[in-house]
Structure formats: structure tokens, C-alpha cells
Protein backbone atom coordinates (compact mmCIF):
# COMPACT_ATOMS: atom_id res chain seq x y z
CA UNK A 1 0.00 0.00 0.00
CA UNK A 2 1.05 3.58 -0.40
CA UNK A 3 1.28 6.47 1.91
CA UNK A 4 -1.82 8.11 0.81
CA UNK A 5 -3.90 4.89 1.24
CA UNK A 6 -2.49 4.17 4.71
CA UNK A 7 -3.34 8.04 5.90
CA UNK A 8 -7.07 7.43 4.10
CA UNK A 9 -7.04 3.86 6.57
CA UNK A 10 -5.98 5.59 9.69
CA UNK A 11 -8.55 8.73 9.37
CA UNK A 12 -11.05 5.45 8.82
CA UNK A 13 -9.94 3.76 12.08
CA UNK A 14 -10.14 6.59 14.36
CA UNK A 15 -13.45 7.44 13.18
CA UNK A 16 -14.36 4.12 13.56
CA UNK A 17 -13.07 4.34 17.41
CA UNK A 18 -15.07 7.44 17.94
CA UNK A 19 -18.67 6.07 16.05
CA UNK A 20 -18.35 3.17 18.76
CA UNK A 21 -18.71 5.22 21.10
CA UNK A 22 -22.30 7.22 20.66
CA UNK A 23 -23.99 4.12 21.40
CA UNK A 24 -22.84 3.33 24.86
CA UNK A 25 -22.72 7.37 25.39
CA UNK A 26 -26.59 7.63 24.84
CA UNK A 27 -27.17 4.48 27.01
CA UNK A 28 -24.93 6.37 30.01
CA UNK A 29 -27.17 9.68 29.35
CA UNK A 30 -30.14 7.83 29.98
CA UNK A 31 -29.57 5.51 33.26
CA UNK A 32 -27.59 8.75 34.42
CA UNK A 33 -31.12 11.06 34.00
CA UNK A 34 -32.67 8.13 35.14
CA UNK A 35 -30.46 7.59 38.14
CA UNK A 36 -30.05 11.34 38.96
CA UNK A 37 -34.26 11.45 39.47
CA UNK A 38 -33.83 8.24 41.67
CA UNK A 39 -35.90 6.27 39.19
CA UNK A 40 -34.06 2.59 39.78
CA UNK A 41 -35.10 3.07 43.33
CA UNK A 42 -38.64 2.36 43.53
CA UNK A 43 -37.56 -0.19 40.08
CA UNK A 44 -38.09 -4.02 40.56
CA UNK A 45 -35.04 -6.88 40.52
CA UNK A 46 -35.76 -7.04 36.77
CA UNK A 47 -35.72 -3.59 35.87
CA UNK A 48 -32.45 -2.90 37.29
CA UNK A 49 -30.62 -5.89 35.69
CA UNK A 50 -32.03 -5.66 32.84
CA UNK A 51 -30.85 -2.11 32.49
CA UNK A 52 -27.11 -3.59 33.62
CA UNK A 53 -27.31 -6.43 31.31
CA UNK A 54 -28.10 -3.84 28.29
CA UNK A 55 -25.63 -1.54 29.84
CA UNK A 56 -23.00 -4.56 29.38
CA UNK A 57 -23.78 -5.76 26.15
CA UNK A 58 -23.43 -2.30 24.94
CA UNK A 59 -20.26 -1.46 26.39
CA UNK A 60 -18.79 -4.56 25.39
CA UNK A 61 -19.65 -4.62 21.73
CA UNK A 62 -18.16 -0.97 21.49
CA UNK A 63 -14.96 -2.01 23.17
CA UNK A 64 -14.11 -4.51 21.14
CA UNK A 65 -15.05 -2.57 18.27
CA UNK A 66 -12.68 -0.02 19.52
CA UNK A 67 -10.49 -2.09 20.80
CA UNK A 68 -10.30 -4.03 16.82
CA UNK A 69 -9.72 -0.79 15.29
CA UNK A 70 -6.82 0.02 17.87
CA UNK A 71 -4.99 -3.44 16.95
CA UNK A 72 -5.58 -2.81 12.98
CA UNK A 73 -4.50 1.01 13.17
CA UNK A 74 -1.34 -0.40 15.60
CA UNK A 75 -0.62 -2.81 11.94
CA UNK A 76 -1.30 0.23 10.07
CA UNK A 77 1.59 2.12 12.21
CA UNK A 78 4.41 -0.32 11.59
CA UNK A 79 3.22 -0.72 7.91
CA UNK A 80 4.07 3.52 7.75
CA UNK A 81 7.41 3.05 9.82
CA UNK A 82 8.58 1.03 6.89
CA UNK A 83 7.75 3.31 4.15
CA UNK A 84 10.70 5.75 3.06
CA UNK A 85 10.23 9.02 1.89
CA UNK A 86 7.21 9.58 3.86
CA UNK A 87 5.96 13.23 4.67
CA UNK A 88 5.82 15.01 8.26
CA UNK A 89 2.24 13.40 8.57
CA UNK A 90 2.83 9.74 7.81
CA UNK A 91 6.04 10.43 9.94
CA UNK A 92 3.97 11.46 12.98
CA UNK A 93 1.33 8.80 12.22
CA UNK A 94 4.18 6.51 12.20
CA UNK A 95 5.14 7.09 15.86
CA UNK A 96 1.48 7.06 17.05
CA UNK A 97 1.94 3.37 18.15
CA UNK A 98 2.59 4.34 22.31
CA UNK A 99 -0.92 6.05 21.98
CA UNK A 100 -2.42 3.47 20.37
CA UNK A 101 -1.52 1.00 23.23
CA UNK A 102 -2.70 3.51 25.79
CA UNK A 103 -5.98 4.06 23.88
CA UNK A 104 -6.33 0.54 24.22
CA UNK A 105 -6.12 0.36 27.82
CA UNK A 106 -8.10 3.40 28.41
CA UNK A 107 -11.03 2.04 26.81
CA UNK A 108 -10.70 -1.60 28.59
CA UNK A 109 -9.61 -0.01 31.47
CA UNK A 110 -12.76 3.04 31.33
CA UNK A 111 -15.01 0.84 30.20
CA UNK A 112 -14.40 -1.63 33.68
CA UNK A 113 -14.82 1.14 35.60
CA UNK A 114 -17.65 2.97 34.19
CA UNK A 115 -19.37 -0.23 34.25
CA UNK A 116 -19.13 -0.36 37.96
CA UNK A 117 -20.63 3.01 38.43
CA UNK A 118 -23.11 1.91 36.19
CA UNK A 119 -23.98 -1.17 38.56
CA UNK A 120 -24.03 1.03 41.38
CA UNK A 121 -26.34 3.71 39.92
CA UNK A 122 -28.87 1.52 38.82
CA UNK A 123 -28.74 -0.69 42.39
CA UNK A 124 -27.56 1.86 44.96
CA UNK A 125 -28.29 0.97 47.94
């Protein structure tokens, strides 16, 4: 492949990292409104884990999503290294591959924890 086409990739993987995450944003709006007018209080057993199991099964499917794109934009990376003759921004690209391993363990690592603020918002007690 050629520079042009691996820039064209990259722009496609970070907007693929950033799509994957309006889903599970929307579902945190919600069960935060929800939570911040006390609604999961007076909710039955099924209500609330319901709402945690959709929680999860969002938040998982974006983070491997994200987490996909992260491994193919980290193949991307050393595919630019090798390239000579590159310009500035394929150069820069190039040495994006320390970010891309700490993107990838700030969304595993956000998307734990989030989770378990999730749990606790929707069964507070």
C-alpha cells in the first residue's frame, strides 16, 4: 500500500473508534437522568438488571469494536514506519503506536470502571 492509502485507513480507524462510542454514550445519558431522578429506586429486581445487562452488552460490543480498530491502526503504524520518503504526517502517524496501546487500555480499562458506576447507579443501595 502507499502512503496516501495508509493516511485514508488511519482517518477510517479513528473514526471508527469514535462512532463506537455514541452508542454506549446515549445508554450512560439515559440511566444517568434516570439515576439522577432516583428512578431505579422504587424499580423491581428485573428492571435494574435488565438495564445492567443492556448496559453490558453495549459497552462490550463498542470495546471490542474499539479495541479491533486500535490493533488494525497499531498494523497500520508499523506498515508507515517502513515506508521511506514519507511526509511530516505519515512520519507522525508513524510514531502514534505508544498512543495506540494507551488508547487501548483506556477504553478496557474506562469501560471496567464505568461499568461499575453503572452497577451502582442503577442498584444503589
Amino acid at each position: 500500500m502507499d502512503e496516501k492509502t495508509l493516511l485514508k485507513l488511519w482517518n477510517e480507524k479513528r473514526s471508527s473508534i469514535i462512532s463506537a462510542q455514541l452508542a454506549p454514550t446515549i445508554m450512560l445519558i439515559a440511566i444517568f437522568t434516570l439515576a439522577a431522578f432516583g428512578k431505579f429506586q422504587g424499580a423491581s429486581h428485573k428492571v435494574q438488571y435488565l438495564t445492567i445487562g443492556i448496559a453490558a452488552a453495549t459497552g462490550i460490543l463498542a470495546i471490542i469494536s474499539q479495541y479491533a480498530a486500535i490493533r488494525e491502526a497499531q498494523s497500520l503504524v508499523v506498515d508507515l514506519k517502513k515506508m521511506s520518503g514519507t511526509s511530516q504526517l505519515a512520519k507522525t502517524v508513524a510514531k502514534s503506536g505508544d498512543l495506540l496501546v494507551l488508547s487501548a487500555v483506556a477504553v478496557v480499562g474506562l469501560g471496567v470502571g464505568i461499568f461499575g458506576l453503572v452497577v451502582w447507579a442503577v442498584l444503589g443501595k
